[in-house]
C-alpha atoms as a PDB file:
ATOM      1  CA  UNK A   1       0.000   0.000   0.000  1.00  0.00           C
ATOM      2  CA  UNK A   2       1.119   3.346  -0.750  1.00  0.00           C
ATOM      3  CA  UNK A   3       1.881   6.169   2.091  1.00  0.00           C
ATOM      4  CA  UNK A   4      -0.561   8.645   2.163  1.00  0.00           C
ATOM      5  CA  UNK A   5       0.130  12.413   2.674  1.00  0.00           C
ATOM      6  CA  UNK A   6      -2.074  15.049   4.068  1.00  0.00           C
ATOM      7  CA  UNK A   7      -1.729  18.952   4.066  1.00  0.00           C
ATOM      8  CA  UNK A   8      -4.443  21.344   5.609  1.00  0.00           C
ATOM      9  CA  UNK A   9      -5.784  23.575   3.032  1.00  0.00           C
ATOM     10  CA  UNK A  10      -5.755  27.342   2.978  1.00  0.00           C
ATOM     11  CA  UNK A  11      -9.419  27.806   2.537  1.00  0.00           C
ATOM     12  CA  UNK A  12     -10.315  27.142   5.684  1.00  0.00           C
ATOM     13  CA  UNK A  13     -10.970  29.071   8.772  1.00  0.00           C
ATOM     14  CA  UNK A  14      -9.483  27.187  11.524  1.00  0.00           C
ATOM     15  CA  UNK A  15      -9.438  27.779  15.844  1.00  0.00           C
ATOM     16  CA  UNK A  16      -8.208  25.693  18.224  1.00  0.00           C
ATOM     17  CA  UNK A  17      -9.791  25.662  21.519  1.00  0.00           C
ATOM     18  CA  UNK A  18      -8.450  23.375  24.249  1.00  0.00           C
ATOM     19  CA  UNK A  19      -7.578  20.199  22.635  1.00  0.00           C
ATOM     20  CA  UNK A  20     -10.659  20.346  20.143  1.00  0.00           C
ATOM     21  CA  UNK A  21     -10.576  21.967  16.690  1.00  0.00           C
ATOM     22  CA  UNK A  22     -13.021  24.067  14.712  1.00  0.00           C
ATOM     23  CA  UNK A  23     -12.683  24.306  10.943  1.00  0.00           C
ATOM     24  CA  UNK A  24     -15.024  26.094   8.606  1.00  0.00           C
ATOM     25  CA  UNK A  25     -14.927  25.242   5.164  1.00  0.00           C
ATOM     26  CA  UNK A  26     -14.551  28.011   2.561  1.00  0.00           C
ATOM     27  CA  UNK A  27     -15.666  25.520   0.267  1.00  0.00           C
ATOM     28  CA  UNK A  28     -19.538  24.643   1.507  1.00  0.00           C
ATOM     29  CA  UNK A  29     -19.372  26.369   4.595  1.00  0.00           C
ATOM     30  CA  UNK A  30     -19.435  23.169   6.589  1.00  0.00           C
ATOM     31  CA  UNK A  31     -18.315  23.351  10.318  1.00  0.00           C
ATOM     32  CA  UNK A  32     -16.419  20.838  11.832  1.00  0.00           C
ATOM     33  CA  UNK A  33     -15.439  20.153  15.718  1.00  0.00           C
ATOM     34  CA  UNK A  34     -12.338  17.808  16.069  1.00  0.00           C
ATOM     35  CA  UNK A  35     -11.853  16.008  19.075  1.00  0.00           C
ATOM     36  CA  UNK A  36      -8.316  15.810  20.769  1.00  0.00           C
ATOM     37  CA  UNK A  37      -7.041  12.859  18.560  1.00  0.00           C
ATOM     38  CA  UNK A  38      -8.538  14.180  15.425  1.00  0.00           C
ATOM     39  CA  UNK A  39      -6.969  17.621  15.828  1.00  0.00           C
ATOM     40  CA  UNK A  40      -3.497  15.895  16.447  1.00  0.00           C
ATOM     41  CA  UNK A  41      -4.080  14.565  12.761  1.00  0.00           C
ATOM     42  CA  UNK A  42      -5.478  18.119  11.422  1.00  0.00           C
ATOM     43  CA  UNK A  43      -2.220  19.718  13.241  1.00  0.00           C
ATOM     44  CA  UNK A  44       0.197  17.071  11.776  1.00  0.00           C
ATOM     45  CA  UNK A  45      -0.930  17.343   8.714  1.00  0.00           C
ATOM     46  CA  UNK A  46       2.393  18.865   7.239  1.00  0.00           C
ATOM     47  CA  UNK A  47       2.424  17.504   3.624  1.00  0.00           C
ATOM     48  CA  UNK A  48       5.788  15.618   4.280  1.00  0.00           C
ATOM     49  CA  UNK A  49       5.018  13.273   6.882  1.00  0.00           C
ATOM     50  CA  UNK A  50       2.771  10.128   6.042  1.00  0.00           C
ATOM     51  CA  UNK A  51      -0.507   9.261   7.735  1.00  0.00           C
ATOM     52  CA  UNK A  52       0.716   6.193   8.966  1.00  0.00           C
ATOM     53  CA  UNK A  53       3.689   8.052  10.800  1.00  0.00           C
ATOM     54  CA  UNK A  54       1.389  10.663  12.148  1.00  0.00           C
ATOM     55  CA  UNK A  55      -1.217   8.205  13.549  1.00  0.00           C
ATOM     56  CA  UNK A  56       1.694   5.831  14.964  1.00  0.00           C
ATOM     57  CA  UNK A  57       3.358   9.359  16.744  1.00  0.00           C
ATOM     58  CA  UNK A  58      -0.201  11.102  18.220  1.00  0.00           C
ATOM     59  CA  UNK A  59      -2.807   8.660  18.486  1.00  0.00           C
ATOM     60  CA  UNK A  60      -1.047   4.868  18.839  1.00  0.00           C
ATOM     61  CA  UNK A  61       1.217   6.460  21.293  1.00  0.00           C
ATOM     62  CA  UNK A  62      -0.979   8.265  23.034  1.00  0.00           C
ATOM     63  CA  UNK A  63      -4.208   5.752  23.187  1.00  0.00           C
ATOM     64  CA  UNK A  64      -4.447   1.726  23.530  1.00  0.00           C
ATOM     65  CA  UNK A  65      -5.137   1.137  20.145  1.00  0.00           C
ATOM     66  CA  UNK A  66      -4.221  -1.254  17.306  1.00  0.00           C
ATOM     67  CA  UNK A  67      -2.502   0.602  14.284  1.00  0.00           C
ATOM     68  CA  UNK A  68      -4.532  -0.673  11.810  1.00  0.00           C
ATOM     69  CA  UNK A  69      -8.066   0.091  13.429  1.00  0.00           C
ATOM     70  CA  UNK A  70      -6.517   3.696  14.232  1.00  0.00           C
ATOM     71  CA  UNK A  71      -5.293   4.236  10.631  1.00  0.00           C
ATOM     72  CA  UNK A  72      -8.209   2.419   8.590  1.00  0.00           C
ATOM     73  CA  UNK A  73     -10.388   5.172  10.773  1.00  0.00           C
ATOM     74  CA  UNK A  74      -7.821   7.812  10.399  1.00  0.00           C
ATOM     75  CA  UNK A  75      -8.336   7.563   6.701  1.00  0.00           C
ATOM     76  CA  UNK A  76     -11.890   7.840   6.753  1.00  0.00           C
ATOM     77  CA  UNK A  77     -11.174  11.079   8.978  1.00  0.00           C
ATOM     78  CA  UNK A  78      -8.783  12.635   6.151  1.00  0.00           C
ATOM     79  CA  UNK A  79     -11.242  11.499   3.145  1.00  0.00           C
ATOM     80  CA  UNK A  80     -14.512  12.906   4.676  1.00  0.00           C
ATOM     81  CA  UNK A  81     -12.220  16.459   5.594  1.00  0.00           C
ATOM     82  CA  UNK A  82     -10.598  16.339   1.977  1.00  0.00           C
ATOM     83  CA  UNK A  83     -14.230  16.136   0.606  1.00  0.00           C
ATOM     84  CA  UNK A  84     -15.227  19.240   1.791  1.00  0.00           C
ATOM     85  CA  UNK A  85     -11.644  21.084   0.711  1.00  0.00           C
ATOM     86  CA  UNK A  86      -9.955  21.121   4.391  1.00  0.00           C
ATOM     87  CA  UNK A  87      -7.026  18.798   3.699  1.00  0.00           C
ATOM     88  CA  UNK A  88      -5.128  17.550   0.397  1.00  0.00           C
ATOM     89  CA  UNK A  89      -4.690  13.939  -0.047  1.00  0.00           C
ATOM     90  CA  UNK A  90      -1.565  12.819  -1.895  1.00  0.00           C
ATOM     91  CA  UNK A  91      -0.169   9.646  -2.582  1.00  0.00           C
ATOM     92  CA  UNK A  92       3.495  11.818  -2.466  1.00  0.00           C
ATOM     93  CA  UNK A  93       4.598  14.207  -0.462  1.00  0.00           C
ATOM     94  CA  UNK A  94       2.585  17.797  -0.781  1.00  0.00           C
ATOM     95  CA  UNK A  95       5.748  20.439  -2.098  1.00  0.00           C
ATOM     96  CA  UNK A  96       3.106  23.440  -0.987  1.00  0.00           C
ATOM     97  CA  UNK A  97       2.039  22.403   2.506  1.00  0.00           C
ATOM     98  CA  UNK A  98      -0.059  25.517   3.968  1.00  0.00           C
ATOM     99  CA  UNK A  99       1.633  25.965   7.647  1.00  0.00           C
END
């Protein structure tokens, strides 16, 4: 399987508050709340690093949970936000991550 790269997008409107996340799409105008382990992912999301690194470094080490089960629902995470233009999805590395 090939790593997967993520990179938050620029046309979103994005506030952190606490450990939780709130993103507004510029897109649709679709709100989302993160929770802590989701905005780990959102924050990570560097274009460089692979999904599979970032879930083994903030949610495998940080919760009891399998790597698989956290990255086959990590994915889903990254899809569903990449549908509604919050991150980029790349099978390489993203050369214009936004910071």
């Amino acid at each position: 399987m090939n790593p997967l790269y993520i990179a938050r997008s620029s046309e979103v409107a994005a506030r952190t508050l606490g450990s939780e996340t709130m993103i507004m799409s510029a897109r649709d105008s679709t709100l989302f709340s993160l929770n802590e382990t989701a905005s780990a992912i959102w924050q990570a999301a560097d274009g460089c690093t692979p999904l599979s690194e970032i879930v083994a470094r903030t949610v495998c080490a940080e919760y009891d949970v399998q790597t698989a089960e956290a990255l086959q629902h990590a994915e889903e995470l990254v899809r569903e936000l990449a549908s509604h233009g919050i991150l980029r999805i790349s099978d390489q590395p993203i050369a214009d991550p936004v910071p």
